[in-house]
Protein backbone atom coordinates (compact mmCIF):
# COMPACT_ATOMS: atom_id res chain seq x y z
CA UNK A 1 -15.17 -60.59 38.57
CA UNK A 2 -14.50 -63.91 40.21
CA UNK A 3 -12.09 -64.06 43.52
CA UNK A 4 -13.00 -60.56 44.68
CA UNK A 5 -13.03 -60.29 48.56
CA UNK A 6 -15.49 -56.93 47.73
CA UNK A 7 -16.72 -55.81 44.57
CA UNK A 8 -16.55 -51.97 44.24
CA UNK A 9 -17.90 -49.49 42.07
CA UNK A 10 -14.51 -49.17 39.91
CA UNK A 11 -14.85 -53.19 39.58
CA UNK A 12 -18.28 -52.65 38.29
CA UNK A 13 -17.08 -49.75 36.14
CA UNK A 14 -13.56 -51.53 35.08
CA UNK A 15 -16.17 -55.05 33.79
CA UNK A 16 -18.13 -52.04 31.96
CA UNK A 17 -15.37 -50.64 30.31
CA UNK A 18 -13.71 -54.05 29.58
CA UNK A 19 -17.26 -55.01 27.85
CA UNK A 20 -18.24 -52.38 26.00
CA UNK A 21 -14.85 -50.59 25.27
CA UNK A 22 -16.35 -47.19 26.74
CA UNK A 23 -13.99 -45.05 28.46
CA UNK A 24 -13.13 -45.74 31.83
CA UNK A 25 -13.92 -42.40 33.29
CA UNK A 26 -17.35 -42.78 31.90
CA UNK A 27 -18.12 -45.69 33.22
CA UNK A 28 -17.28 -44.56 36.72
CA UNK A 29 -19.48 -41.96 36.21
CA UNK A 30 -22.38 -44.44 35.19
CA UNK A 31 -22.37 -46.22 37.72
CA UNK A 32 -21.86 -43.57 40.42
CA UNK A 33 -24.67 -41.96 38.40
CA UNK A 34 -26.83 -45.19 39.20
CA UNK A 35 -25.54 -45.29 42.93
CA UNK A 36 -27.20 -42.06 43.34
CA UNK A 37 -30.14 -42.42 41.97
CA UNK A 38 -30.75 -45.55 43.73
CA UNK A 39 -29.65 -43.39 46.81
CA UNK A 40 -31.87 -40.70 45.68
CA UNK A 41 -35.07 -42.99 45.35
CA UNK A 42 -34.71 -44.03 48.65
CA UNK A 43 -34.65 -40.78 50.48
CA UNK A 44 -37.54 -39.83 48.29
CA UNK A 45 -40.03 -43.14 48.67
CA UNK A 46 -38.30 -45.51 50.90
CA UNK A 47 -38.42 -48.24 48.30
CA UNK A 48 -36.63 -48.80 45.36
CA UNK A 49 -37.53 -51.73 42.90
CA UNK A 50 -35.46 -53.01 39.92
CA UNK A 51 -36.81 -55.55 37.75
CA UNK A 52 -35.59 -59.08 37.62
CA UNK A 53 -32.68 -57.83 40.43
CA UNK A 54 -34.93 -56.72 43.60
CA UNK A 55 -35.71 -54.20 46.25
CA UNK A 56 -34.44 -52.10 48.41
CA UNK A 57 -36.49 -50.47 51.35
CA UNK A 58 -36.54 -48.26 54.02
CA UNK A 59 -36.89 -49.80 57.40
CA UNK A 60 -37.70 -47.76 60.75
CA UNK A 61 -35.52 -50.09 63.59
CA UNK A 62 -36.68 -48.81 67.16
CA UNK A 63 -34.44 -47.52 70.12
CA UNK A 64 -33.33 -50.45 71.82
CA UNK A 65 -30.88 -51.48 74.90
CA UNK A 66 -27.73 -53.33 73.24
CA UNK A 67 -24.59 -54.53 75.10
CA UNK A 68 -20.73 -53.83 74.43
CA UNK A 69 -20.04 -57.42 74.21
CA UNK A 70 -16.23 -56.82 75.50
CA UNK A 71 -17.38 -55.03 78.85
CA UNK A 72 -20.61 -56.20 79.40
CA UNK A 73 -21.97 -52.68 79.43
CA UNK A 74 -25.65 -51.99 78.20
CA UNK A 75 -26.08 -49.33 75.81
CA UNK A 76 -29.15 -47.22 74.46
CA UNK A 77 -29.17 -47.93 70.96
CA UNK A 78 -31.10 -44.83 69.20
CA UNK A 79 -33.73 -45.12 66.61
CA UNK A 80 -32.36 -45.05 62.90
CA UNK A 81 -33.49 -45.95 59.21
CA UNK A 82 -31.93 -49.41 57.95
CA UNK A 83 -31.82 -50.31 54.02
CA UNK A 84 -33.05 -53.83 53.63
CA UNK A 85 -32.81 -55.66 50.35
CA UNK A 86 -34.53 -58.49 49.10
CA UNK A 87 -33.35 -60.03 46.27
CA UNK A 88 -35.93 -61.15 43.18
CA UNK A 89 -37.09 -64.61 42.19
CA UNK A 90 -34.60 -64.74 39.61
CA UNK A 91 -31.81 -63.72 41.65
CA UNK A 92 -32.37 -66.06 43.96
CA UNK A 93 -32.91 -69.12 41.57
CA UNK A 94 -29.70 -67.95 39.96
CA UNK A 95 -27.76 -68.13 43.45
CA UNK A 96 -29.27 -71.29 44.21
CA UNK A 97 -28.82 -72.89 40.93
CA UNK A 98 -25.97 -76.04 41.01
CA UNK A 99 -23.75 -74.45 38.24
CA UNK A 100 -24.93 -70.60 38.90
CA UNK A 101 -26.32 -69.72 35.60
């Protein structure tokens, strides 16, 4: 999955199915199955931790005033839930590693 400008869920599924030989449909379904769980544990603890990949959490970001940076005009930003992610140890030392393995 190299020179991707995004990777999707179908890329995900279309690298399962060209692994594994499953069919395609099914793999779509997998990982849309996985999308929503991860969605899923979110809305039900605000944190969601996979082993050896990382963690996603629920953040609380305040009201605040922003600006429309074309007209200058402030704005009153509302109060809203963000998902931060951090990524593990091992994800990390894989990104940073010279030949990214």
């Amino acid at each position: 999955m190299t020179g991707l400008d995004n990777i999707t869920r179908f890329h995900i599924a279309e690298s399962i199915h060209n692994e594994f030989g499953l069919p395609k449909k099914d793999c779509i379904d997998f990982v849309s199955d996985i999308i929503d769980i991860i969605i899923e544990g979110l809305q039900n603890s605000e944190k969601v931790k996979i082993h050896n990949f990382g963690t996603f959490v629920i953040r609380n970001k305040k009201s605040r005033i922003g600006r429309n940076p074309k007209t200058k005009e402030e704005v009153m930003i509302d109060e809203r839930k963000v998902v931060s992610f951090k990524a593990s140890k091992n994800v990390l030392k894989y990104l940073n590693s010279s030949d990214g393995k």
